[in-house]
C-alpha atoms as a PDB file:
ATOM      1  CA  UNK A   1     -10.900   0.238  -3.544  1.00  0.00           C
ATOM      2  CA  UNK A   2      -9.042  -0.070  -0.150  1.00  0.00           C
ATOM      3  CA  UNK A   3     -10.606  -3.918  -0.097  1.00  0.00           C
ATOM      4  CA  UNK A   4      -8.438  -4.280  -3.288  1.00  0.00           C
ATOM      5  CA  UNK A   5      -5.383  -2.179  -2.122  1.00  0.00           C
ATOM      6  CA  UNK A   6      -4.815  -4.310   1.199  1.00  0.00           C
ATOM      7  CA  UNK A   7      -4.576  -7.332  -0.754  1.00  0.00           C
ATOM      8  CA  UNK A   8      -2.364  -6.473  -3.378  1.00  0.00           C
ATOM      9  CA  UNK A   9       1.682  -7.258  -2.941  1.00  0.00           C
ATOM     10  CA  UNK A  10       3.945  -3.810  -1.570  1.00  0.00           C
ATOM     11  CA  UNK A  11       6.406  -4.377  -3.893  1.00  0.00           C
ATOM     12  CA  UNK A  12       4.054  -4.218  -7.121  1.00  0.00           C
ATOM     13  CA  UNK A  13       2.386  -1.520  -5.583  1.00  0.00           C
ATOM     14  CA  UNK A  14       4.780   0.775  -5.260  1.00  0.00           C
ATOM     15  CA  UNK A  15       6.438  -0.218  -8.123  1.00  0.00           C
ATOM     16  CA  UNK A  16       3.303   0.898 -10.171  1.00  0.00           C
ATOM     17  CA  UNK A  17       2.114   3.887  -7.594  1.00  0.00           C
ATOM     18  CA  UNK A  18       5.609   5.527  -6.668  1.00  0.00           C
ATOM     19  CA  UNK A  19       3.830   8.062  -5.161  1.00  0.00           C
ATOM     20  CA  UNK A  20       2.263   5.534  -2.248  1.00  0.00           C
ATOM     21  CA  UNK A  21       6.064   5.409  -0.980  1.00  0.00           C
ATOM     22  CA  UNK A  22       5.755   8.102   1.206  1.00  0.00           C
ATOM     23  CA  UNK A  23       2.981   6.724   2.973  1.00  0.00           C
ATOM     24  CA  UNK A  24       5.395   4.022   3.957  1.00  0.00           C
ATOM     25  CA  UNK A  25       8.338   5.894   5.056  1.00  0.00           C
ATOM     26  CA  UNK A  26       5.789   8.342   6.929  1.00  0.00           C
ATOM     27  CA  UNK A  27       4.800   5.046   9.131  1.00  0.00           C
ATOM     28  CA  UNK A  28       8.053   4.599   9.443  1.00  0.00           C
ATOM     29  CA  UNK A  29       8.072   1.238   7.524  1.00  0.00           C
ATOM     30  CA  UNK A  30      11.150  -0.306   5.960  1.00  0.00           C
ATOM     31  CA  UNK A  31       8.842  -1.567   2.991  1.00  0.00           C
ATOM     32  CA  UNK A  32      10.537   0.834   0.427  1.00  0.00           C
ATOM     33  CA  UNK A  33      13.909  -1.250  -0.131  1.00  0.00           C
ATOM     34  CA  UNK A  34      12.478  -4.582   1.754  1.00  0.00           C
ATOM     35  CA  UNK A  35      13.618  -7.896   0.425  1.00  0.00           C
ATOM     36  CA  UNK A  36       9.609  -9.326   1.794  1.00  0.00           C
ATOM     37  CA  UNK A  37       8.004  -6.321  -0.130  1.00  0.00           C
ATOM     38  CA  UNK A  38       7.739  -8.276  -3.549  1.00  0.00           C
ATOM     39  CA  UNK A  39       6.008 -11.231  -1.074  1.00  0.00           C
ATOM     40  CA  UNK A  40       4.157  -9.349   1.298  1.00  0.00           C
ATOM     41  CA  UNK A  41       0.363  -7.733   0.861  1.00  0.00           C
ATOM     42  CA  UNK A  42      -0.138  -4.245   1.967  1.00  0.00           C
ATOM     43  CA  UNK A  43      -2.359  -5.789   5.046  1.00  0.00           C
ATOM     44  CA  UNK A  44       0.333  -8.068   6.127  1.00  0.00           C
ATOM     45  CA  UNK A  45       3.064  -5.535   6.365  1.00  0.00           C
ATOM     46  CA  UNK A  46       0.254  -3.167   8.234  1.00  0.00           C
ATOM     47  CA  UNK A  47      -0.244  -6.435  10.482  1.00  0.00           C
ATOM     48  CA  UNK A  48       3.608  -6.374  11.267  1.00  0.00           C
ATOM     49  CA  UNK A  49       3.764  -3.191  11.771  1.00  0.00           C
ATOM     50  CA  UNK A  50       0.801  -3.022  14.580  1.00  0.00           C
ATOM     51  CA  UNK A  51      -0.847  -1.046  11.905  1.00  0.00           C
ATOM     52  CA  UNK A  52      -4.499  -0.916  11.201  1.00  0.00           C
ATOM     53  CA  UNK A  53      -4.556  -2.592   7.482  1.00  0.00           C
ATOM     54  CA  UNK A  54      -7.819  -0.586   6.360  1.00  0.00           C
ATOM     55  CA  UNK A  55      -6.639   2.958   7.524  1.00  0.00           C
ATOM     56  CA  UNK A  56      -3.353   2.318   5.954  1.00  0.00           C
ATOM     57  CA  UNK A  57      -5.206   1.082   2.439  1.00  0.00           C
ATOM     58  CA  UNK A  58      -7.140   4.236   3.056  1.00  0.00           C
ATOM     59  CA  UNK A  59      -3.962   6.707   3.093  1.00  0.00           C
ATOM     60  CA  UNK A  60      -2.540   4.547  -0.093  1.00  0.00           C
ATOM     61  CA  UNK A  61      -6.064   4.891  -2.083  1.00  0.00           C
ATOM     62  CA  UNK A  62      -5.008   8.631  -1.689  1.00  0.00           C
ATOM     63  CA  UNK A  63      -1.902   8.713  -2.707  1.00  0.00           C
ATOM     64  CA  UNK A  64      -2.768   6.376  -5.928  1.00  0.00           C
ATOM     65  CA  UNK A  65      -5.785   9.122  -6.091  1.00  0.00           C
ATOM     66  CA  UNK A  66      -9.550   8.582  -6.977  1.00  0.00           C
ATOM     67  CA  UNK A  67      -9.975   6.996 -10.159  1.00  0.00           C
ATOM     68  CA  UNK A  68      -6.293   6.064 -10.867  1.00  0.00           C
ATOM     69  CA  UNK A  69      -6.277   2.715 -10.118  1.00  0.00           C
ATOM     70  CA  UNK A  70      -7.611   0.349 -12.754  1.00  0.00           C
ATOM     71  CA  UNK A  71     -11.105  -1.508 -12.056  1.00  0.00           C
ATOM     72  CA  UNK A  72     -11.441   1.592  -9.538  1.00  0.00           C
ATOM     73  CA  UNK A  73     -15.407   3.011 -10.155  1.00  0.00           C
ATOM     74  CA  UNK A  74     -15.686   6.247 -11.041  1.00  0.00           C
END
């Protein structure tokens, strides 16, 4: 699932997991109000932020939670 997370765009992702917002903030990102969020995939902005992309994909699968995310296995 974290494969699938760092390639999807910030800006949908939050939009459809609010709840992956703090994750963000708590990094200290500016992704939450961004004008490159609706552009950018979650392992870009973790590239820009000298962030490693699969830790941070790791920190949004939890905040989604197991399961939640469609396609996810069970």
């Amino acid at each position: 699932m974290t494969d699938r997370i760092e390639t999807m765009v910030v800006g949908e992702l939050m939009t459809q997991w609010p709840d992956t917002v703090p994750v963000f903030i708590r990094h200290r990102m500016a992704c939450p109000g961004c004008v490159m969020a609706p552009f950018m995939t979650v392992r870009e902005a973790a590239h820009e932020y000298g962030l490693d992309p699969a830790a941070l994909a790791g920190e949004l699968a939890q905040a989604i939670g197991a399961g939640e995310m469609p396609g996810a296995a069970s």
